[in-house]
C-alpha atoms as a PDB file:
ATOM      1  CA  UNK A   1      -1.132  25.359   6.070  1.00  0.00           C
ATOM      2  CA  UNK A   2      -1.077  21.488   7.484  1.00  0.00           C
ATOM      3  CA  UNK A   3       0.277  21.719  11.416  1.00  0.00           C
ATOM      4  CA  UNK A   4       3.736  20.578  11.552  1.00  0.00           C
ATOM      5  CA  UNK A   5       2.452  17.814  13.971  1.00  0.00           C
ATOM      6  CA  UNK A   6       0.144  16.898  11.652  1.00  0.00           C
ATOM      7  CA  UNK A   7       3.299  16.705   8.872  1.00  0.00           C
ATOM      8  CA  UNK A   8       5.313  14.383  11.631  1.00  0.00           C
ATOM      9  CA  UNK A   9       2.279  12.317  11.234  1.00  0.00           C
ATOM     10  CA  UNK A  10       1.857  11.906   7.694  1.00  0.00           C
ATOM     11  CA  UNK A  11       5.468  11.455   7.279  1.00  0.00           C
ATOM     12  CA  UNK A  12       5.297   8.109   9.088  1.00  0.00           C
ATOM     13  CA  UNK A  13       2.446   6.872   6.912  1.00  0.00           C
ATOM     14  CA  UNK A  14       4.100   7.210   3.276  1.00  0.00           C
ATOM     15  CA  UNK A  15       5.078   4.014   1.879  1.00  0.00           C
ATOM     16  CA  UNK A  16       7.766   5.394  -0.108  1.00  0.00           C
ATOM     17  CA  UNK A  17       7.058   3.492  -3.660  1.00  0.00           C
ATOM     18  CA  UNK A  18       8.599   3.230  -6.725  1.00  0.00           C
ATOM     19  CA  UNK A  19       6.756   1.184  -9.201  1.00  0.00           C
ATOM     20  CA  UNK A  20       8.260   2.235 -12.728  1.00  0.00           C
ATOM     21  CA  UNK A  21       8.138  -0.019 -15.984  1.00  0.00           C
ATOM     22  CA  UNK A  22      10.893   0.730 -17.196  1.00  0.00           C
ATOM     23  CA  UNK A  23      13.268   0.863 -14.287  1.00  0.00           C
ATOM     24  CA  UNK A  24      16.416  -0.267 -14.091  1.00  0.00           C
ATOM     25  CA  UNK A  25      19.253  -0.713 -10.913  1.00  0.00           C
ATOM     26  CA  UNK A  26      20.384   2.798 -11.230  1.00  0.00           C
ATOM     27  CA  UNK A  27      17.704   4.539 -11.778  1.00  0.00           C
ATOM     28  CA  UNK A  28      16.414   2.813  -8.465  1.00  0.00           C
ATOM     29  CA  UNK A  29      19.573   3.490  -6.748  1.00  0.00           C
ATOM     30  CA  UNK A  30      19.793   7.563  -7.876  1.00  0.00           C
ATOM     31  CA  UNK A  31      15.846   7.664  -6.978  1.00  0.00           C
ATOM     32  CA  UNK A  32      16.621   6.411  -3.351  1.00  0.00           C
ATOM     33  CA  UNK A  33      19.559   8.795  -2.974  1.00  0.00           C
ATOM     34  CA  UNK A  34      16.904  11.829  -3.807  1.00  0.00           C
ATOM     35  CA  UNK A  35      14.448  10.694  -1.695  1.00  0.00           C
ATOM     36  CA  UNK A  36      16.445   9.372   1.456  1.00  0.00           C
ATOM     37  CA  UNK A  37      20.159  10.916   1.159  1.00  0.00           C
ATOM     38  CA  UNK A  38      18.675  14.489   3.749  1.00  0.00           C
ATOM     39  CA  UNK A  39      20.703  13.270   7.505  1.00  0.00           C
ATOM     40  CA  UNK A  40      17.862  14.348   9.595  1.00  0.00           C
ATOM     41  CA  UNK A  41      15.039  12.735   6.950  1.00  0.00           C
ATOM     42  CA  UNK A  42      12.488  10.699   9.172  1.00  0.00           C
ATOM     43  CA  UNK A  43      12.204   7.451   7.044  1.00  0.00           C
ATOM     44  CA  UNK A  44       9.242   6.629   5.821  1.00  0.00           C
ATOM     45  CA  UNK A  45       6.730   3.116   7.144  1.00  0.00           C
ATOM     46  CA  UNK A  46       7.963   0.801   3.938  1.00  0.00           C
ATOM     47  CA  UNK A  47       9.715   1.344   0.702  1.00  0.00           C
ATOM     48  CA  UNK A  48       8.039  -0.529  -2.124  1.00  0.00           C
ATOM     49  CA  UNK A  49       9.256  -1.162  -5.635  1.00  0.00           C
ATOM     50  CA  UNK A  50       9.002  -4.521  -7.766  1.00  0.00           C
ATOM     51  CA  UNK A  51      10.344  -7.716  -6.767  1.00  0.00           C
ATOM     52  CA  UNK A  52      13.420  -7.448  -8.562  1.00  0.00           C
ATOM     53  CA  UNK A  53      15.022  -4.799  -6.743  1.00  0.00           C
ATOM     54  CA  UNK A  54      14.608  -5.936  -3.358  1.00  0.00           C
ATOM     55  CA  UNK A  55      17.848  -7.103  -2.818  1.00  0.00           C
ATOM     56  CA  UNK A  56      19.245  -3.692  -4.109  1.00  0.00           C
ATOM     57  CA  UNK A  57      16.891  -1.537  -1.605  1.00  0.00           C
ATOM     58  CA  UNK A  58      17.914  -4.190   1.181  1.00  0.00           C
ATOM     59  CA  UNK A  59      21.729  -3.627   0.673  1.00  0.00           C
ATOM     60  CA  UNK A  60      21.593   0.402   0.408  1.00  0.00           C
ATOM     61  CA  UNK A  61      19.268   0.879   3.651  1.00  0.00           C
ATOM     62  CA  UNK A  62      22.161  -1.688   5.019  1.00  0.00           C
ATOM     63  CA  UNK A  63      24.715   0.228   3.939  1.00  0.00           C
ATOM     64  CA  UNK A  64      23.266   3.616   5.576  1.00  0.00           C
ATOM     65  CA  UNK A  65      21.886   2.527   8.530  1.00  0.00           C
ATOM     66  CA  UNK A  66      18.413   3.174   7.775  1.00  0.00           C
ATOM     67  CA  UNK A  67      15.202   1.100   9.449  1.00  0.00           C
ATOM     68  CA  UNK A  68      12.444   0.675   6.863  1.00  0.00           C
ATOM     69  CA  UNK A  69      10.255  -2.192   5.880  1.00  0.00           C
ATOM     70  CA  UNK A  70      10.475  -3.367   2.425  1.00  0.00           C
ATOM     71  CA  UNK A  71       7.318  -4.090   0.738  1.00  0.00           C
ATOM     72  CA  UNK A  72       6.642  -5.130  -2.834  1.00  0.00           C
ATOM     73  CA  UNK A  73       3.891  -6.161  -5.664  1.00  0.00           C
ATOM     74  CA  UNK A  74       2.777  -9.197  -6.676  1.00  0.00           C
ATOM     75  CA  UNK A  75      -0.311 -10.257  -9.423  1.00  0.00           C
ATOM     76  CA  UNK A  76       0.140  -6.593  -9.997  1.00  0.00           C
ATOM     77  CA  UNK A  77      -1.195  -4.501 -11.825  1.00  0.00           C
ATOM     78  CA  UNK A  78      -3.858  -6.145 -13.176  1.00  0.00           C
ATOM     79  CA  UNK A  79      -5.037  -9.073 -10.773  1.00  0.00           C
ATOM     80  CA  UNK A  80      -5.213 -11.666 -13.052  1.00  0.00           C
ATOM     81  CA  UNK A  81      -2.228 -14.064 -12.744  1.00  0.00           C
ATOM     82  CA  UNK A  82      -3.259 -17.767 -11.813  1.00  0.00           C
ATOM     83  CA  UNK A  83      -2.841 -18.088  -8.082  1.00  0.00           C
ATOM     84  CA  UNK A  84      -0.134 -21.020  -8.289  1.00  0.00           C
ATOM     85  CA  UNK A  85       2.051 -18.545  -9.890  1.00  0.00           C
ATOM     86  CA  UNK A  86       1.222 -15.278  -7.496  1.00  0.00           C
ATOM     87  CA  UNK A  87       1.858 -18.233  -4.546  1.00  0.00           C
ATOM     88  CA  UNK A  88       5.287 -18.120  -6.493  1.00  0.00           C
ATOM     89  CA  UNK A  89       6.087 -14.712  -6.438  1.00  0.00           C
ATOM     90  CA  UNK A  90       4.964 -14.247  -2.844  1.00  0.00           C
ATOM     91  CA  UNK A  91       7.497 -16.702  -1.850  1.00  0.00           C
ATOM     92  CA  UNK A  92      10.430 -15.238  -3.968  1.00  0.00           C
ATOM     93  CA  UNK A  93       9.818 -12.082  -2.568  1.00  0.00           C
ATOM     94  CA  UNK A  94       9.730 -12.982   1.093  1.00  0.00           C
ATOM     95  CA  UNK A  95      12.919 -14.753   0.354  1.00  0.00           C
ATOM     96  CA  UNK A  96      14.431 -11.478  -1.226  1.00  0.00           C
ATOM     97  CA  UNK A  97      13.821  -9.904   2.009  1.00  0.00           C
ATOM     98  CA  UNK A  98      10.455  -8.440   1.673  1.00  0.00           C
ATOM     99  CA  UNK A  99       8.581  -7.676   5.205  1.00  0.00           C
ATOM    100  CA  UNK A 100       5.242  -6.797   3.007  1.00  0.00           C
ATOM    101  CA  UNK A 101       3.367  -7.970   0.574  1.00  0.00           C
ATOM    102  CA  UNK A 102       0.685  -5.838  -1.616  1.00  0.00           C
ATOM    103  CA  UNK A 103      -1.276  -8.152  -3.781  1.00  0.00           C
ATOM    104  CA  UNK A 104      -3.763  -7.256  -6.375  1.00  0.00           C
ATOM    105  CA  UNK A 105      -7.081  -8.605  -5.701  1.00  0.00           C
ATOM    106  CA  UNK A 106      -8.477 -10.759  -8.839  1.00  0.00           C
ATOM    107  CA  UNK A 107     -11.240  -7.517  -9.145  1.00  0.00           C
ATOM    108  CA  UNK A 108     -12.819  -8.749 -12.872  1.00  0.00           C
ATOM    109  CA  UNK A 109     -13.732 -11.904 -11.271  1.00  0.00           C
ATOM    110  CA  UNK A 110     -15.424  -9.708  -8.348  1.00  0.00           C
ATOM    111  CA  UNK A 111     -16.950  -7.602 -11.146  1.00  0.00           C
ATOM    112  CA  UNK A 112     -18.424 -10.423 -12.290  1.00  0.00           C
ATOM    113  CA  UNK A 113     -19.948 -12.304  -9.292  1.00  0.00           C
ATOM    114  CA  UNK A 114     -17.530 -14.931  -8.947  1.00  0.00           C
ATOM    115  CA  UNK A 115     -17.247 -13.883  -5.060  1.00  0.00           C
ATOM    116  CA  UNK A 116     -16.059 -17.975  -3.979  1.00  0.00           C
ATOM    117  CA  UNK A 117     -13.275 -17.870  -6.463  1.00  0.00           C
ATOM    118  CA  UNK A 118     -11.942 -14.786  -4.865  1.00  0.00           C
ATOM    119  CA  UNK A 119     -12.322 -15.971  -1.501  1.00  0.00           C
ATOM    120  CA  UNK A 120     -10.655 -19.200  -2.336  1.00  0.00           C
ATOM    121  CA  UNK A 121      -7.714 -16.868  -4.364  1.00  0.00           C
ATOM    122  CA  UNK A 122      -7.094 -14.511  -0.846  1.00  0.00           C
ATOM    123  CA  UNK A 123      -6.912 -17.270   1.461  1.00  0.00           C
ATOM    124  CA  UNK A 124      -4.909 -18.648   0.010  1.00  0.00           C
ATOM    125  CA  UNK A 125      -2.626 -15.261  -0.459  1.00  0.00           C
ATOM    126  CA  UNK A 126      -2.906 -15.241   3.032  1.00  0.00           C
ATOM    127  CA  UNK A 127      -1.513 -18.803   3.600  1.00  0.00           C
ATOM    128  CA  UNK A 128       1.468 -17.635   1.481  1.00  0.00           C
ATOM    129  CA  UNK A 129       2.344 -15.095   3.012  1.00  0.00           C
ATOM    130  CA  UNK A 130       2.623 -16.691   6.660  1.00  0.00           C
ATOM    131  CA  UNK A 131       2.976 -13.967   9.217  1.00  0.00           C
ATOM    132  CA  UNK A 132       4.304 -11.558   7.212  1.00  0.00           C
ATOM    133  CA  UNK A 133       2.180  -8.328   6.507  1.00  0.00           C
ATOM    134  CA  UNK A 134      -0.476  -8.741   3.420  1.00  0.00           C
ATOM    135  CA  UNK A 135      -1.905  -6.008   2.067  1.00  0.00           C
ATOM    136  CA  UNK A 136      -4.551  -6.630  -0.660  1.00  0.00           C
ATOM    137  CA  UNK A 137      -5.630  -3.887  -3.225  1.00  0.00           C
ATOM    138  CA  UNK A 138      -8.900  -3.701  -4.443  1.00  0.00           C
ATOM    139  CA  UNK A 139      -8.526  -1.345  -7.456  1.00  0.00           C
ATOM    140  CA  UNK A 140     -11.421   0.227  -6.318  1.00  0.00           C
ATOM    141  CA  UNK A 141     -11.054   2.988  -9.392  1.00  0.00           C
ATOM    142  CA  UNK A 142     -12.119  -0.153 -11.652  1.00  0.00           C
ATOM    143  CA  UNK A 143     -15.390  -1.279  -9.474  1.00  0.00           C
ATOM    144  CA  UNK A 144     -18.235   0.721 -10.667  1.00  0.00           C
ATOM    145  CA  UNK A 145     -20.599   0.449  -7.656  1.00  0.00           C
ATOM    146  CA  UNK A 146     -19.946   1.498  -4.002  1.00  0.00           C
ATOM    147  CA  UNK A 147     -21.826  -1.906  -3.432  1.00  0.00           C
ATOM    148  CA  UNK A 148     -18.548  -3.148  -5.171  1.00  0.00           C
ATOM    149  CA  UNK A 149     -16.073  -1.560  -3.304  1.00  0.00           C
ATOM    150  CA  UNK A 150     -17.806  -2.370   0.297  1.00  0.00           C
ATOM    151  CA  UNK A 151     -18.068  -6.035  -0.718  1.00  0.00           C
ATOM    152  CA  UNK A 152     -14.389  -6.028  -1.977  1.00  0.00           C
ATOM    153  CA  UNK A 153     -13.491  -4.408   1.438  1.00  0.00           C
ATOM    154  CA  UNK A 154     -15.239  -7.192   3.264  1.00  0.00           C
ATOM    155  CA  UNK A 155     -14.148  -9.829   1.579  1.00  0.00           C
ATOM    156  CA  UNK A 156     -10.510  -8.976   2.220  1.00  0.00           C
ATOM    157  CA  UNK A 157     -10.812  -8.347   5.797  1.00  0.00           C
ATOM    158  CA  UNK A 158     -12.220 -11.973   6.016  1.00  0.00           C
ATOM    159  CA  UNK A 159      -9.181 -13.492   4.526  1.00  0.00           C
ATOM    160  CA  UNK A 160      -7.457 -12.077   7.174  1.00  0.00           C
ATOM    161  CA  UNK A 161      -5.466  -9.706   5.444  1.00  0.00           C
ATOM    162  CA  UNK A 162      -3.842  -6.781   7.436  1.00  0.00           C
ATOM    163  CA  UNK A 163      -4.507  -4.200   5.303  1.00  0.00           C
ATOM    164  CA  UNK A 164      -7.098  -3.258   2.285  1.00  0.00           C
ATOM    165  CA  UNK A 165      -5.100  -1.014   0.249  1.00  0.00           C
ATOM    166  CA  UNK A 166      -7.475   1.111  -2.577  1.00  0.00           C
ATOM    167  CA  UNK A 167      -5.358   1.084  -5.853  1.00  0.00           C
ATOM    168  CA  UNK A 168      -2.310   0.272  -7.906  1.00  0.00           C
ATOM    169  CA  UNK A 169      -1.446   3.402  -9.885  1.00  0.00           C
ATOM    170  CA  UNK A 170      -1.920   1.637 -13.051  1.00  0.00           C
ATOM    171  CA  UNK A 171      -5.272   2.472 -14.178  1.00  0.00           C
ATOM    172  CA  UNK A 172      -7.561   5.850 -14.623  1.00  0.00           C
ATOM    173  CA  UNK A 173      -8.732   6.653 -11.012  1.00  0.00           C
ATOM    174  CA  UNK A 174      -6.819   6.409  -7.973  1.00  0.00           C
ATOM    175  CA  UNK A 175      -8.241   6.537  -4.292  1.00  0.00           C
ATOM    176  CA  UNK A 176     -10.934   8.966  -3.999  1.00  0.00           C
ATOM    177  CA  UNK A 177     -12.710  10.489  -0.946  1.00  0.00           C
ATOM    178  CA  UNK A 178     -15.602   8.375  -1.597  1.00  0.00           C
ATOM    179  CA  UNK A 179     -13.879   4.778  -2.426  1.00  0.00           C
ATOM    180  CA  UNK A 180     -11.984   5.752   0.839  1.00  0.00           C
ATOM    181  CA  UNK A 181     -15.151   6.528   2.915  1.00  0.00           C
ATOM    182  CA  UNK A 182     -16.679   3.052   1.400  1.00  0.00           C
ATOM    183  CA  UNK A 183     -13.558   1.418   2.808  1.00  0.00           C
ATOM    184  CA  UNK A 184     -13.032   2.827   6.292  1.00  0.00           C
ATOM    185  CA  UNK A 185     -16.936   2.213   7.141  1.00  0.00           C
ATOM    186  CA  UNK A 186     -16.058  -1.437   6.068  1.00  0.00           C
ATOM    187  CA  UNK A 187     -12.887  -1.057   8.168  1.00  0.00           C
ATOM    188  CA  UNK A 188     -14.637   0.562  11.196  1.00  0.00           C
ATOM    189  CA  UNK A 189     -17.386  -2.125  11.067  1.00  0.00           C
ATOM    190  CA  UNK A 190     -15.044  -5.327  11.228  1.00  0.00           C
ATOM    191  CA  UNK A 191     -14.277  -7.261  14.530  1.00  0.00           C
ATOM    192  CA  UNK A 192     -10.434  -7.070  14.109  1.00  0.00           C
ATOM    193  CA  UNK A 193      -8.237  -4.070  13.605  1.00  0.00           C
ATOM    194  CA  UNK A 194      -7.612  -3.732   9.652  1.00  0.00           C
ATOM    195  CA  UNK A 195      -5.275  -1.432   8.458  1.00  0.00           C
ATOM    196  CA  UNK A 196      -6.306   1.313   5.474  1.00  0.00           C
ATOM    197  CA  UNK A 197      -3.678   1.954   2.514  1.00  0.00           C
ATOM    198  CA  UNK A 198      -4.707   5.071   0.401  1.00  0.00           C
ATOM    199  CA  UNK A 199      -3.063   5.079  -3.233  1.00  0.00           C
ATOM    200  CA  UNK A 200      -2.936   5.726  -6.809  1.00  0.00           C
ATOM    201  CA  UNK A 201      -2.981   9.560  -7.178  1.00  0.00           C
ATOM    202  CA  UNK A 202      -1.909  10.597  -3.627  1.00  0.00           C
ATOM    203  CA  UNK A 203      -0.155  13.825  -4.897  1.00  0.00           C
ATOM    204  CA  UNK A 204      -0.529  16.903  -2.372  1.00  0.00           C
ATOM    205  CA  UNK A 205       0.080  17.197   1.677  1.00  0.00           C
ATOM    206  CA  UNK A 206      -3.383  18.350   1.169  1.00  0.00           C
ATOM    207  CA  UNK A 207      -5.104  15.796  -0.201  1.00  0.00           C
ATOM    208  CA  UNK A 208      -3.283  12.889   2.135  1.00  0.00           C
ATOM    209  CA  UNK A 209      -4.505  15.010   5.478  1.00  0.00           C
ATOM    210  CA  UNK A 210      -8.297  14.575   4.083  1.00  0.00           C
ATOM    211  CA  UNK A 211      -7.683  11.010   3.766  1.00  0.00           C
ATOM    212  CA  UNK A 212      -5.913  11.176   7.271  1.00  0.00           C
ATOM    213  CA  UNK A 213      -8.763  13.048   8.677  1.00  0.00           C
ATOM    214  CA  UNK A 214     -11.420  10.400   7.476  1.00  0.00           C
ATOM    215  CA  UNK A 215      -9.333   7.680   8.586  1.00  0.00           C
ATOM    216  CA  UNK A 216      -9.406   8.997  11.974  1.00  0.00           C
ATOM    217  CA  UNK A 217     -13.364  10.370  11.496  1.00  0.00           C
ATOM    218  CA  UNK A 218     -14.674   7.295  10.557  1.00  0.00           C
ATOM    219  CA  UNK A 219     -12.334   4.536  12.417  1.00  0.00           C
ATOM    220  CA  UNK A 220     -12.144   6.523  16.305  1.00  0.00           C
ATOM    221  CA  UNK A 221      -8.465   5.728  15.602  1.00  0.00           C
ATOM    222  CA  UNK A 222      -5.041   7.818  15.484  1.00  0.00           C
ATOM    223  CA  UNK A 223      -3.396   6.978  12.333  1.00  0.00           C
ATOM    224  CA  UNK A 224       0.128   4.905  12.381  1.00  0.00           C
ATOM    225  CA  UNK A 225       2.490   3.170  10.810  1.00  0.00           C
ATOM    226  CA  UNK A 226       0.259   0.092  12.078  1.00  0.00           C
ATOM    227  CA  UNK A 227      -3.251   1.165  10.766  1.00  0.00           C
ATOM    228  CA  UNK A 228      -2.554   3.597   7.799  1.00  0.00           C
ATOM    229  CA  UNK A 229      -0.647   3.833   5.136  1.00  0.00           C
ATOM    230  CA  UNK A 230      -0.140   6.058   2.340  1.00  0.00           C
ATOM    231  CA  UNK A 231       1.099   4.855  -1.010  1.00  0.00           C
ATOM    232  CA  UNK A 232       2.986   7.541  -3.065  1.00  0.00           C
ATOM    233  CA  UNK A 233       6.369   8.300  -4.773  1.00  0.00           C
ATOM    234  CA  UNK A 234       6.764  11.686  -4.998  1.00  0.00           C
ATOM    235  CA  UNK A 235       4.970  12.951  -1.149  1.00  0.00           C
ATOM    236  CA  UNK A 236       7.597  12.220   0.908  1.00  0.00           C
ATOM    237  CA  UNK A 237       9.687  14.332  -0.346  1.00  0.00           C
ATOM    238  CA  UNK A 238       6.870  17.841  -0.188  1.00  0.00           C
ATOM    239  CA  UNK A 239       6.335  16.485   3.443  1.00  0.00           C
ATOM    240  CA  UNK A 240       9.851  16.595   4.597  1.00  0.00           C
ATOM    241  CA  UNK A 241      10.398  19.994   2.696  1.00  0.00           C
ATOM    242  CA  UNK A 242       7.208  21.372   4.593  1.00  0.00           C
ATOM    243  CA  UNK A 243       9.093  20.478   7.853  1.00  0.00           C
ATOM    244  CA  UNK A 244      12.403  21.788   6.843  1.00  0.00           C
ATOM    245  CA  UNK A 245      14.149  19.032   6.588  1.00  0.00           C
END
């Protein structure tokens, strides 16, 4: 049984995400009733869904008085958009009200070697996104080597992103223990403070507190808002019911 402190905790890492193909404005709008409609619900860090329904997630929060920060996708899911055009979407989301951005690292070119390409591709991500919060995933479910997933760690701390984030959902394998330990030794070892986003396959209280607990093993850190996050659509929910909400 996970401490309720421990639950008050987690509860404040979920970025609340909705990430559906074939969505549309009401499902959108009936899924954020379910999730956030409870009075005494403790909102979650971010709520991210596509690009598209920013504007609609912007107006209900509005509407209800709730504090979140909106995030959304962009050269998601599968990394390989030509930058001029992810440069596009960044700034039509960020002018749709977005507070963070998750873009999908170009990972096939890292698979392949072509590391200056995808340095020259996440700085300038980082450029696009001005001061505005960048998270970058590395899909590390589709890198077959830890050697992989450290270097895609490093490199994205050295564009200066505020986050590396493990996964988009979208393909086989999600975070793991071990792509997360890669990551957070990456993370501990950097000069700045990076945050850590666990998703893809983040299903059980159980399974997030592991990743909580190796966040805070490997990094010295206390998990927040501000260094972790925790990417999931259905968790928020099992957390608040845990705390009887």
């Amino acid at each position: 049984m996970t401490h309720p402190l421990r639950l008050q905790q987690l509860v404040k890492l979920v970025d609340l995400t909705r990430l559906n193909d074939q969505d549309n404005e009401v499902a959108v709008e009936q899924w954020l009733e379910q999730q956030l409609s409870t009075p005494a619900a403790v909102p979650p860090a971010a709520i991210c869904v596509y690009p598209a329904y920013l504007p609609l997630v912007q107006h209900w929060l509005q509407q209800r008085g709730i504090h979140c920060r909106l995030a959304t996708v962009v050269n998601f899911p599968a990394g390989n958009q030509p930058i001029e055009q992810v440069e596009r979407e960044i700034a039509t989301a960020l002018a749709a009200g977005a507070d963070e951005i998750d873009c999908v690292l170009p990972y096939q070119q890292l698979v392949k070697g072509q590391l200056d390409e995808v340095r020259t591709f996440l700085g300038r991500v980082r450029t696009a996104c001005g001061q505005q919060l960048l998270k970058v995933i590395i899909e590390s479910g589709e890198l077959a080597t830890a050697q992989q997933v450290c270097k895609a760690t490093e490199l994205v701390i050295d564009c200066g992103a505020d986050f590396v984030k493990s996964s988009t959902g979208k393909v086989p394998v999600g975070v793991t223990e071990d792509a997360a330990r890669i990551m957070l030794t990456a993370i501990a070892a950097a000069d700045r403070s990076v945050g850590f986003k666990a998703s893809g396959g983040v299903r059980s209280i159980e399974f997030a507190e592991r990743l909580l607990g190796l966040y805070e093993e490997l990094t010295g850190q206390l998990a927040t808002a501000q260094t972790m996050r925790i990417g999931a659509s259905g968790l928020l929910q099992d957390i608040q019911q845990a705390l009887d909400y």
